[in-house]
Protein backbone atom coordinates (compact mmCIF):
# COMPACT_ATOMS: atom_id res chain seq x y z
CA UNK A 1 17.03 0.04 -4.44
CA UNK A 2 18.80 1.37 -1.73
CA UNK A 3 19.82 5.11 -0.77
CA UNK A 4 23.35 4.91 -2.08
CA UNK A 5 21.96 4.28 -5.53
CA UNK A 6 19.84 6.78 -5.43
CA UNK A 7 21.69 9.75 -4.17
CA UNK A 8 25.03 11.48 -4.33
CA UNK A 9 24.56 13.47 -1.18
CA UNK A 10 26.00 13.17 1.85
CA UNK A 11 25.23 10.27 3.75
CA UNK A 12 25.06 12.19 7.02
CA UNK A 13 23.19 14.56 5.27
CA UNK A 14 20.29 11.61 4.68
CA UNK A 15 20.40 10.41 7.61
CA UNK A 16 19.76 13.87 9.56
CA UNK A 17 16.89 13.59 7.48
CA UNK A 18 16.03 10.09 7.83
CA UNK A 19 16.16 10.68 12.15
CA UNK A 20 13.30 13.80 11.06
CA UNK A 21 10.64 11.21 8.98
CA UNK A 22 11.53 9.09 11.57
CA UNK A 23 10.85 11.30 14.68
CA UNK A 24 7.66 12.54 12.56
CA UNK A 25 6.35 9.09 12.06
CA UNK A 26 6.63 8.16 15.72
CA UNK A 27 4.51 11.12 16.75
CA UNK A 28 1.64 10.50 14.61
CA UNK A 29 2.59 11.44 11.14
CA UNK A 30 2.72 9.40 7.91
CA UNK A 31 5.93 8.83 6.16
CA UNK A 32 4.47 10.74 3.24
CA UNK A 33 3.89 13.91 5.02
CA UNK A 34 7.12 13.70 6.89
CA UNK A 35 8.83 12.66 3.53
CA UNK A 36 6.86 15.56 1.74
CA UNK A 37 8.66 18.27 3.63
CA UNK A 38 12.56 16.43 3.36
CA UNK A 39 14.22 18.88 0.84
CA UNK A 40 13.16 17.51 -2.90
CA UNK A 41 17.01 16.52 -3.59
CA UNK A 42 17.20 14.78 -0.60
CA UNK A 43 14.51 12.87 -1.07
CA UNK A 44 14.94 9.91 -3.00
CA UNK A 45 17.81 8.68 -0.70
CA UNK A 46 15.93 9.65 2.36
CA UNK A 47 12.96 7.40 1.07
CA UNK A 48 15.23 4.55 0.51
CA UNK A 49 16.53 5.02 4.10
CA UNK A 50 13.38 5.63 5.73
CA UNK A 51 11.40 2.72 4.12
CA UNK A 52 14.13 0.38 5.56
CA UNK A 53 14.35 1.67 9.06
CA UNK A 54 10.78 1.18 8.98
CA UNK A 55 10.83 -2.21 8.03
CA UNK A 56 13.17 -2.54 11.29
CA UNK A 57 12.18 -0.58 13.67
CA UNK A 58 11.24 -3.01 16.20
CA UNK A 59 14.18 -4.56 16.26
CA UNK A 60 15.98 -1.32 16.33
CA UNK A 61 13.79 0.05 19.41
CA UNK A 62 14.67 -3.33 21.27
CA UNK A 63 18.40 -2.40 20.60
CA UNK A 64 18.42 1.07 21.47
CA UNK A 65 16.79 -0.21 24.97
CA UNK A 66 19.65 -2.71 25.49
CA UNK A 67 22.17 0.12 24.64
CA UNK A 68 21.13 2.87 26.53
CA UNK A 69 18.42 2.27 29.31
CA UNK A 70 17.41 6.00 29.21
CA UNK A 71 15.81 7.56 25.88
CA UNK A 72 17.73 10.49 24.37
CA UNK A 73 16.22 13.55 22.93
CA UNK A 74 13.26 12.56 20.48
CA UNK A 75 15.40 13.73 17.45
CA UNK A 76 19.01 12.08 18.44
CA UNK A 77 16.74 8.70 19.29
CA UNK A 78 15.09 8.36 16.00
CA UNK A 79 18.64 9.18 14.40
CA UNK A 80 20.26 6.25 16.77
CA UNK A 81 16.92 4.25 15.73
CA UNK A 82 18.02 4.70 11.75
CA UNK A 83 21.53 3.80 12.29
CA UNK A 84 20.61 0.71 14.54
CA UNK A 85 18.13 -0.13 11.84
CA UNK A 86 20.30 0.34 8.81
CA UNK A 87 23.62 -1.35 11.01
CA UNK A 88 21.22 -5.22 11.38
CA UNK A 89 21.12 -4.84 7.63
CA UNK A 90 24.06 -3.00 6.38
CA UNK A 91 24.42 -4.83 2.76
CA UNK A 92 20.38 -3.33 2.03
CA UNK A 93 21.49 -0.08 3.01
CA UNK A 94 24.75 -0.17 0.67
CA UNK A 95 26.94 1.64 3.07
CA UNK A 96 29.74 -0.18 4.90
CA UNK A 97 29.31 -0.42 8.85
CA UNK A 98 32.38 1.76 9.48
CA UNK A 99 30.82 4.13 7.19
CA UNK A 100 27.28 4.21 8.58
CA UNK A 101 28.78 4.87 12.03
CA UNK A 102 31.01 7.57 11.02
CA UNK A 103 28.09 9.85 8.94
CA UNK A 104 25.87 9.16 11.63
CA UNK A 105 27.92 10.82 14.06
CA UNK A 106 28.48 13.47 11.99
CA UNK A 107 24.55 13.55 11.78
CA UNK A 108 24.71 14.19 15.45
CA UNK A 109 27.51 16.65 15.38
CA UNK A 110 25.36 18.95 12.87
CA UNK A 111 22.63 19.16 14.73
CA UNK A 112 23.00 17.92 18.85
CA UNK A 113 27.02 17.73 19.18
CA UNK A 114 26.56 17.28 22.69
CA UNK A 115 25.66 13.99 21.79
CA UNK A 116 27.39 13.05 19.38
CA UNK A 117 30.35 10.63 22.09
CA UNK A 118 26.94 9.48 23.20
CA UNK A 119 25.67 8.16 19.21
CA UNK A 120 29.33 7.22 19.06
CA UNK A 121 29.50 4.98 21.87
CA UNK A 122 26.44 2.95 21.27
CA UNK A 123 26.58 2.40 17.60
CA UNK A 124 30.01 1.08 18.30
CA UNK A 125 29.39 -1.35 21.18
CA UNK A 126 26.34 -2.50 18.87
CA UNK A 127 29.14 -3.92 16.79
CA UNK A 128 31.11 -5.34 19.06
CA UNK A 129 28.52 -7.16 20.47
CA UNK A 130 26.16 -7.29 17.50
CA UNK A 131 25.58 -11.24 17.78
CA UNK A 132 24.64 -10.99 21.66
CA UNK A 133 22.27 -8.30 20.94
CA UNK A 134 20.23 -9.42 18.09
CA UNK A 135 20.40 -13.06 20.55
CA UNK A 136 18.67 -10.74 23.52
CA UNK A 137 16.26 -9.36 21.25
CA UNK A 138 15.53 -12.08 19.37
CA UNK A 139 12.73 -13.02 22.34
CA UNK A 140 11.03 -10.10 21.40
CA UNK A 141 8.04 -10.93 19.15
CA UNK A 142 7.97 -7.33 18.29
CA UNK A 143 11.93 -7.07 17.48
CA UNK A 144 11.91 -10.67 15.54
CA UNK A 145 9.07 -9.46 13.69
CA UNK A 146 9.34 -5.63 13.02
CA UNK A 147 5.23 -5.45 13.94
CA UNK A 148 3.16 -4.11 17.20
CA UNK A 149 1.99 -7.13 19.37
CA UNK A 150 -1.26 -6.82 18.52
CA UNK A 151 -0.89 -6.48 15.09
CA UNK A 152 0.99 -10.05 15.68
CA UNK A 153 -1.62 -11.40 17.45
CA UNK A 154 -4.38 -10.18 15.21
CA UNK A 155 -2.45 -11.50 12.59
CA UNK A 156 -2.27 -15.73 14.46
CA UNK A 157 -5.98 -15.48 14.56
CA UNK A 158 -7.23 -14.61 11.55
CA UNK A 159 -4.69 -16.58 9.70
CA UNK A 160 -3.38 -19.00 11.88
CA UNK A 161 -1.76 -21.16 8.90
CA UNK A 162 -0.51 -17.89 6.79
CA UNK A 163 0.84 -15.26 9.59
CA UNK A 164 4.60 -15.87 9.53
CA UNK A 165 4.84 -15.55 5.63
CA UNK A 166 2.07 -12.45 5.84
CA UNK A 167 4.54 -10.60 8.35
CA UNK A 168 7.69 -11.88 6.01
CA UNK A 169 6.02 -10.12 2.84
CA UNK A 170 5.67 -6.91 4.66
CA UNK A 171 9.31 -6.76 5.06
CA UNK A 172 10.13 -7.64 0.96
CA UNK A 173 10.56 -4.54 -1.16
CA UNK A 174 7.07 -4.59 -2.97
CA UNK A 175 7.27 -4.92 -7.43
CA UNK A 176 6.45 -2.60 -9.62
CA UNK A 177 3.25 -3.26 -11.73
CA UNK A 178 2.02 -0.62 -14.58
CA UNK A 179 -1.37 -0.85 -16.21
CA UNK A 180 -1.71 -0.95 -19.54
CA UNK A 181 -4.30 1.83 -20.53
CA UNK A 182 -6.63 -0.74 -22.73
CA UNK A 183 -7.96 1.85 -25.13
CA UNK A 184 -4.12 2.72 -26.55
CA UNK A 185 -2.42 -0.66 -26.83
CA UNK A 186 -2.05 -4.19 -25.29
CA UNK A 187 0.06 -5.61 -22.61
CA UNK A 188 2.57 -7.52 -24.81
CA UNK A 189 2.19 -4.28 -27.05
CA UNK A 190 3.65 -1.91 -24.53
CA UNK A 191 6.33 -4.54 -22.85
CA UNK A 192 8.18 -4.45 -26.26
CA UNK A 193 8.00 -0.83 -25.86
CA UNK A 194 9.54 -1.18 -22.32
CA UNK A 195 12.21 -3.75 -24.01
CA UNK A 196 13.09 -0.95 -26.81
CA UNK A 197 13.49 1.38 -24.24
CA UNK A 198 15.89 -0.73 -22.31
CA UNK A 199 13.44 -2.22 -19.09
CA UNK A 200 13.21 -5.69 -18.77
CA UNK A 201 8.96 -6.99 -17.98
CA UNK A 202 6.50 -9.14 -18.05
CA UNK A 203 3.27 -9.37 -18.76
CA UNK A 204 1.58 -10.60 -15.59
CA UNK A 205 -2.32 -9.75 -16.18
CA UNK A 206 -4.78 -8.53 -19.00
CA UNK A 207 -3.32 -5.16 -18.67
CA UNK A 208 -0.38 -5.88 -16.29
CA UNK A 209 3.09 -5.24 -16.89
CA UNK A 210 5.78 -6.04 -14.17
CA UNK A 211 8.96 -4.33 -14.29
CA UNK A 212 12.01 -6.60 -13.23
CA UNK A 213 13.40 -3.56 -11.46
CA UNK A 214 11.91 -0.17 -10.42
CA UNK A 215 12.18 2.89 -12.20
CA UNK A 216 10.88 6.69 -11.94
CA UNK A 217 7.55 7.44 -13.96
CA UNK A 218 9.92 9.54 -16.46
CA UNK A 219 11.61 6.67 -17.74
CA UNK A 220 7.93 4.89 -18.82
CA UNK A 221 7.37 5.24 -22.37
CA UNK A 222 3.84 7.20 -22.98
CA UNK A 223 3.79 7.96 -19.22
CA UNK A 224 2.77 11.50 -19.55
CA UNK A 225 0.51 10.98 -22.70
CA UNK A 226 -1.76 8.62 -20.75
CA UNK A 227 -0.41 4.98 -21.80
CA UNK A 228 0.33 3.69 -18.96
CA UNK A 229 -0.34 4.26 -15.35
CA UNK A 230 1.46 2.25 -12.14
CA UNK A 231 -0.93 -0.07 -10.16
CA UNK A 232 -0.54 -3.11 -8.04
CA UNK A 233 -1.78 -6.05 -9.68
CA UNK A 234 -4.54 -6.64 -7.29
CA UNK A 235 -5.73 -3.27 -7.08
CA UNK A 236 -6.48 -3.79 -11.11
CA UNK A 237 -8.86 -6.72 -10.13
CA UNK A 238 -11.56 -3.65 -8.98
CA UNK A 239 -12.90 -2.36 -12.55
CA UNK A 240 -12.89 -5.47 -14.67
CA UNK A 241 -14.76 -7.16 -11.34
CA UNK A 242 -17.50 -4.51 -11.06
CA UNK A 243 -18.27 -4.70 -14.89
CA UNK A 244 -18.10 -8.27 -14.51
CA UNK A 245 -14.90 -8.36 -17.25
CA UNK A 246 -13.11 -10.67 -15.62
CA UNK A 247 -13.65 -14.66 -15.74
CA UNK A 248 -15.32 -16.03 -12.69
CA UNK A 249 -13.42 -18.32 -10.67
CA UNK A 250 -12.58 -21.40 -11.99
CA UNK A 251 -15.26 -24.46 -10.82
CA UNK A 252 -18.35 -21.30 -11.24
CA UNK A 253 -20.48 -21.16 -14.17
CA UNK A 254 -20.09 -18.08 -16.42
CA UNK A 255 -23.49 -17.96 -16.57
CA UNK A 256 -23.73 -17.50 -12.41
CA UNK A 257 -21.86 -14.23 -12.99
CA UNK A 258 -24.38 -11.65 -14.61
CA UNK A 259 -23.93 -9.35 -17.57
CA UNK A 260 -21.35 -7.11 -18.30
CA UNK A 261 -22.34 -3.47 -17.27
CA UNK A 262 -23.50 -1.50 -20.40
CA UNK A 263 -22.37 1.44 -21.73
CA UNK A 264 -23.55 4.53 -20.39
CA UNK A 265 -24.41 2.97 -17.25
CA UNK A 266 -24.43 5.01 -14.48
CA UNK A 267 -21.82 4.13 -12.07
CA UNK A 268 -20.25 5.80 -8.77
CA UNK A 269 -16.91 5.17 -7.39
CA UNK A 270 -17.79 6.18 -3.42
CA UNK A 271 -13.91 6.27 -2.52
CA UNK A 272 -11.98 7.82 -5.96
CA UNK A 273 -8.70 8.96 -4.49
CA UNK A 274 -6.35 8.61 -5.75
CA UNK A 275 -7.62 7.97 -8.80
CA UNK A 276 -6.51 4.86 -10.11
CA UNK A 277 -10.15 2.23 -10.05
CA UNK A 278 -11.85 5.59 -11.62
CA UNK A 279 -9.42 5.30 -14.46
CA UNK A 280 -9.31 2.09 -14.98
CA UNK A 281 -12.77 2.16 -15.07
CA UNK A 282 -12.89 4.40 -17.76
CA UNK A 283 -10.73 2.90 -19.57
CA UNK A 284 -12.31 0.10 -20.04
CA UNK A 285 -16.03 1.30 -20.49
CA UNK A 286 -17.81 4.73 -21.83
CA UNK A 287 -19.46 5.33 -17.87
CA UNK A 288 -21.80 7.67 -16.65
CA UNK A 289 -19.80 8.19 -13.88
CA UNK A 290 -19.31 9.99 -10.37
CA UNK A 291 -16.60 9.84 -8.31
CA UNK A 292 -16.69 11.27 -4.80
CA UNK A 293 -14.13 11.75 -1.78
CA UNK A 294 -14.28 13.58 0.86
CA UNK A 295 -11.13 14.83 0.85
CA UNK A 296 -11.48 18.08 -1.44
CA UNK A 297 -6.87 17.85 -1.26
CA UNK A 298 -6.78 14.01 -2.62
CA UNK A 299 -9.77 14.03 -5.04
CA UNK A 300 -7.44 16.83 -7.00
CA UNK A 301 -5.23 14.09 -7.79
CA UNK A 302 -8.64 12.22 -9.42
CA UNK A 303 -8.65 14.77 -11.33
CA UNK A 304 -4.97 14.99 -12.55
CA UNK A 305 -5.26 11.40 -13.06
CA UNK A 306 -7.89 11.91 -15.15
CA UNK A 307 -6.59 14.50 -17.38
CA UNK A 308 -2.84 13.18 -17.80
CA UNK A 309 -5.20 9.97 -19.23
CA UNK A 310 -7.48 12.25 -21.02
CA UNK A 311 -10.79 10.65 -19.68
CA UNK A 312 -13.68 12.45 -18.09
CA UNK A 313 -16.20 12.27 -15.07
CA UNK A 314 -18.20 14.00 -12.36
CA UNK A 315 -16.39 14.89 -9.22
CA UNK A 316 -17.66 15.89 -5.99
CA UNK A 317 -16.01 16.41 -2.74
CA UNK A 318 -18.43 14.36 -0.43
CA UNK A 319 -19.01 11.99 2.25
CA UNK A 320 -20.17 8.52 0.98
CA UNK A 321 -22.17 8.14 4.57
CA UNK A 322 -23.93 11.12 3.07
CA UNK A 323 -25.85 10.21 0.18
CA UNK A 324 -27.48 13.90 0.20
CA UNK A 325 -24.41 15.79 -0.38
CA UNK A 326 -24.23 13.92 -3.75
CA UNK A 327 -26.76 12.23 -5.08
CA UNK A 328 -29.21 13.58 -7.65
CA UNK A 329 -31.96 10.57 -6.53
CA UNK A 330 -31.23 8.66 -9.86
CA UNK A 331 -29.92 4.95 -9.07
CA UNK A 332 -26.92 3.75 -10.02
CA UNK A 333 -26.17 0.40 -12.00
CA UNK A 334 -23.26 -0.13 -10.19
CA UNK A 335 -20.80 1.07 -7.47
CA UNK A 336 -17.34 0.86 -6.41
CA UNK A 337 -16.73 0.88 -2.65
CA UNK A 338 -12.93 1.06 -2.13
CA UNK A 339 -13.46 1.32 1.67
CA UNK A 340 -11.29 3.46 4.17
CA UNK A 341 -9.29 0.37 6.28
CA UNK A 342 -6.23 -0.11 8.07
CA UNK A 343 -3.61 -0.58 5.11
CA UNK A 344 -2.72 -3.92 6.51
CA UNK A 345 -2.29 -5.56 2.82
CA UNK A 346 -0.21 -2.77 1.51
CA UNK A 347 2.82 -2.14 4.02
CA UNK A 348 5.32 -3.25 1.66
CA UNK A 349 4.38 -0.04 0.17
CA UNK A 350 3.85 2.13 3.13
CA UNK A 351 5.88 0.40 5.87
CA UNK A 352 5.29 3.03 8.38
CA UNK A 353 1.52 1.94 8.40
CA UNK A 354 1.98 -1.09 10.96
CA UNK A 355 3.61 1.76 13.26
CA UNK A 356 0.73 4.50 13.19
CA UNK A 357 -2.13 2.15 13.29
CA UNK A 358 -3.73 0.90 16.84
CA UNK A 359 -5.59 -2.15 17.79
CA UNK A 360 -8.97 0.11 18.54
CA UNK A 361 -8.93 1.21 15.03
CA UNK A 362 -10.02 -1.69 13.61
CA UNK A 363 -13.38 -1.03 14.82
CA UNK A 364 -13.82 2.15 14.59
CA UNK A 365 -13.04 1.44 10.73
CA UNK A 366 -14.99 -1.38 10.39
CA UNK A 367 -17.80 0.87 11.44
CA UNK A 368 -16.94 3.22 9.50
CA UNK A 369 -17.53 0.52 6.43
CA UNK A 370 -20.43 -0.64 8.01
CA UNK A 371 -22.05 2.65 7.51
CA UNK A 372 -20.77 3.46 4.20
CA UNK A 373 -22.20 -0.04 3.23
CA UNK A 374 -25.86 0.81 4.80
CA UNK A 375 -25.49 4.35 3.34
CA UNK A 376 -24.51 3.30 -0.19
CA UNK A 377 -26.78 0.29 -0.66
CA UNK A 378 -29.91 2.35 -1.35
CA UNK A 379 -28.75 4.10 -3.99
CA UNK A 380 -27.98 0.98 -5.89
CA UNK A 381 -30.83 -0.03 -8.84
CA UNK A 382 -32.65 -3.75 -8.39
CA UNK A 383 -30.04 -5.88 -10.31
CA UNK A 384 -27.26 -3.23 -9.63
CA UNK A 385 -24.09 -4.21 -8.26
CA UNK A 386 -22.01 -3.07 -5.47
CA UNK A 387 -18.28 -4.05 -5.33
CA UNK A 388 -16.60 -3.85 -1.47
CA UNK A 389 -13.26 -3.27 -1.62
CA UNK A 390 -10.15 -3.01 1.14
CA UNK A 391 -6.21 -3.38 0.72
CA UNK A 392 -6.74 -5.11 4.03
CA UNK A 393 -5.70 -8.45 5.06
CA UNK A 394 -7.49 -8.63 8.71
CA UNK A 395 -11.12 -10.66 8.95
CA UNK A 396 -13.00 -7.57 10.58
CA UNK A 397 -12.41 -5.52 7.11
CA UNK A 398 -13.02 -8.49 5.11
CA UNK A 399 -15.32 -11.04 5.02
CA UNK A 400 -16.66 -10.84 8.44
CA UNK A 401 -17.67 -7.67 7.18
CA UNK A 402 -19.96 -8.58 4.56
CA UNK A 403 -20.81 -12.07 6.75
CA UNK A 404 -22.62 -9.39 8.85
CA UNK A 405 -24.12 -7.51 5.57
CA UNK A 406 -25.44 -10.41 4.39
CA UNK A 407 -27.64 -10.90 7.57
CA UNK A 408 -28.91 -7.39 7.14
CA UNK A 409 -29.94 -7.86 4.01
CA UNK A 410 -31.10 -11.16 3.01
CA UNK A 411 -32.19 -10.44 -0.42
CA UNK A 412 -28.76 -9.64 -1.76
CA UNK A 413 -26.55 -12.26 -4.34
CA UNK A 414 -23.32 -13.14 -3.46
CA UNK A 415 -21.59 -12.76 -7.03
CA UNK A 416 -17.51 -14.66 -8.18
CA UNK A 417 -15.12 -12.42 -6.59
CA UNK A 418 -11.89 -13.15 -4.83
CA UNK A 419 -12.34 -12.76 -1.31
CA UNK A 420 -9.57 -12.26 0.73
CA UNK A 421 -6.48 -12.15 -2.00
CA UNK A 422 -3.17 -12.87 0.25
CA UNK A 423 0.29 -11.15 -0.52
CA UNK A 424 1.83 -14.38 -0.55
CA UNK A 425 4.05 -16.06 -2.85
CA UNK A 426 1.74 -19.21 -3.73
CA UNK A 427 -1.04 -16.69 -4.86
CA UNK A 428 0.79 -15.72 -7.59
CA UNK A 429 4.34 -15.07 -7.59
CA UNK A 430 7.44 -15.27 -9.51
CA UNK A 431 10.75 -17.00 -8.56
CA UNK A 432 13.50 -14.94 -8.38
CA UNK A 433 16.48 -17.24 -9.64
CA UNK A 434 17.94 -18.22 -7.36
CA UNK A 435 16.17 -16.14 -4.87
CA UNK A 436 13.19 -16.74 -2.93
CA UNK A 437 9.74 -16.46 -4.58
CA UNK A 438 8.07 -13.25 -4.23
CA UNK A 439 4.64 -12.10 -3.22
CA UNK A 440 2.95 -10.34 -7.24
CA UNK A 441 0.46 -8.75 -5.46
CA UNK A 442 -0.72 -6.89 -2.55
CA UNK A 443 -2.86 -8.17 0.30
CA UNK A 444 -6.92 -6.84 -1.29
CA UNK A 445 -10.74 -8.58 0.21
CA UNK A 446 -13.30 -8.38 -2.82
CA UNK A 447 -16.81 -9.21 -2.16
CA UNK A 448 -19.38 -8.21 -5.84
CA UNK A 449 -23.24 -7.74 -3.99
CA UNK A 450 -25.49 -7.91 -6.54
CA UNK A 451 -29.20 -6.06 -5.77
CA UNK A 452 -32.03 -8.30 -5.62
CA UNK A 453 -35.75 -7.17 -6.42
CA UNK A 454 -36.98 -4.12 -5.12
């Protein structure tokens, strides 16, 4: 979906716009706050536009440094940034080049007109000498692959065979994957719905139903009564994993997998926003359960979740490091750890991540994880199970993780579970006729700890 489709204002108008998210994002704000305060009918075709100059803004930094040697002002750069973005990949954008030129001038003109010859000049040498350009900054690692260095090289070493089609996903336009709410309906019940309603699916999981194309929640049939909710595929492996629901991995005995958790058991979900595990949670067992964030702004949305689905639970703003804030000293039979992490798996979704995040914080979350981990542990019952979660795709948030649990605690059973699940085509994909295969799900780690004897 690109901007053109999903807007009838002005193009410069967007990309005024467009040059603020972007501005915002490279000092330190997330493309959902900066997107938050765009104007609300200017926002679906600032989205579109933003979510693609993210995708290439390495490239487009590399070009603006060929172009002009000295940085403009912060706001006319990130609007030369979005144009120079949009202009490598004009037919994704749906504007012609002439046109993209033209509206971003008039960008400039509304807002720094003494720059405006200035935007004018460089856009149009970029294409006149487009092919010599891209050439130039084609050595770049960082311009060839729209990602920070170290994000590259963090990328080679913990997946020295997978890293090129890892960094390719992150570019693709991510699917659209609803969640069948298991106590109204089926899958294949609700894709015929989607059919009568005119949207093409399939069903692509127990309660997973892709869209071929995108669509606004409005359009969803039984959105608003609670039929149907929008999830990644991977991110619906978490509740039917914890209550052991889901068959084991093929090669492991059923039997190596437990019992499923019984109703009524008490269960915590340590990181609830935005909702969506706690749901599906509920939907697919009557729970005793709490959910906690600390966040007191995003644990509202549990709650709206919650009610739009018409299911119920305890919620607590607290810190999961800080058992005392929330817990009543009764153990739980199982809980949900859906750890803060870097985001890596999930930047075809939020494609500004790779450009906020740092090499140092890596550590500094995978300590953070390591305490949650030592902090939650206790408060799990002999037997009980505790399912680590991340949308990561890096080692240090992943298995290396719980490789270093384990050694803590040596009386713990290593229960089926995925591990790290890849975003990559061969893990579950569909072939686009006659395009390329596409990545089904996001990049998740799963590890299910079961409790031994006290």
């Amino acid at each position: 979906m690109n901007a053109s489709s999903t807007s009838s204002l002005p193009l410069s108008r967007l990309l005024g716009h467009t040059a603020d998210a972007v501005r915002a994002v490279r000092s330190g704000a997330s493309l959902n706050e900066a997107l938050a305060a765009c104007p609300a009918d200017a926002r679906p075709g600032t989205q579109a536009l933003s979510f693609q100059v993210m995708r290439g803004l390495g490239r487009a930094t590399a070009l603006r440094a060929q172009l002009a040697k000295r940085a403009p002002p912060a706001w006319v750069d990130a609007l030369l940034l979005s144009a120079l973005a949009l202009l490598c990949e004009p037919d994704a954008a749906g504007y012609a080049e002439h046109t993209l030129v033209d509206q971003a001038v008039d960008a400039v003109k509304q807002r720094e007109r003494a720059s405006a010859s200035f935007v004018n000049a460089v856009l149009r040498r970029f294409l006149r000498e487009r092919a010599t350009l891209l050439a130039a900054t084609s050595r770049d690692p960082v311009a060839q692959w729209n990602h920070p260095r170290w994000w590259l090289e963090r990328l080679k070493r913990d997946w020295p065979q997978h890293w090129q089609a890892l960094l390719a996903t992150n570019n693709e336009r991510p699917p659209m994957t609803l969640r069948v709410n298991a106590r109204r309906q089926s899958a294949e019940a609700y894709r015929e719905r989607l059919h009568e309603a005119g949207l093409a699916a399939r069903v692509v999981g127990p309660q997973a139903v892709k869209l071929d194309e995108p669509c606004p929640v409005s359009r969803l049939p039984g959105f608003a009564d609670g039929d149907v909710s929008v999830q990644d595929l991977a991110a619906q492996w978490a509740a039917p994993l914890l209550l052991l629901l889901l068959q084991p991995p093929q090669g492991t005995a059923a039997t190596d997998a437990g019992a499923t958790v019984a109703a009524g058991a008490r269960v915590l979900d340590a990181c609830a926003a935005p909702g969506g595990k706690t749901a599906h949670l509920l939907e697919l067992a009557d729970l005793d359960l709490l959910a906690i964030d600390s966040d007191a702004g995003r644990l509202a949305r549990v709650d709206e979740t919650l009610a739009r689905l018409k299911l119920r639970a305890e919620l607590k703003v607290a810190d999961a490091r800080q058992p005392e804030t929330f817990w009543d000293g009764r153990p739980f039979d199982a809980i949900l750890m859906d750890a803060p992490c870097s985001a890596s798996g999930i930047v075809r979704r939020h494609p500004d991540v790779r450009w906020l995040r740092r090499d140092a914080d890596i550590a500094q979350l995978a300590q953070i994880q390591r305490d949650m981990l030592e902090a939650l542990w206790p408060l799990l019952k002999p037997g009980g199970r505790l399912l680590y979660c991340t949308c990561s795709v890096f080692r240090d948030e992943g298995q290396r993780q719980i490789d270093a649990f384990l050694q803590r605690n040596t009386q713990t059973r290593v229960l089926p579970a995925p591990g790290h699940a890849l975003p990559l085509p061969d893990n579950g994909c569909e072939t686009a006729d006659p395009g390329p295969a596409v990545a089904l799900h996001d990049g998740f780690f799963y590890a299910l700890l079961e409790k031994g004897p006290a």
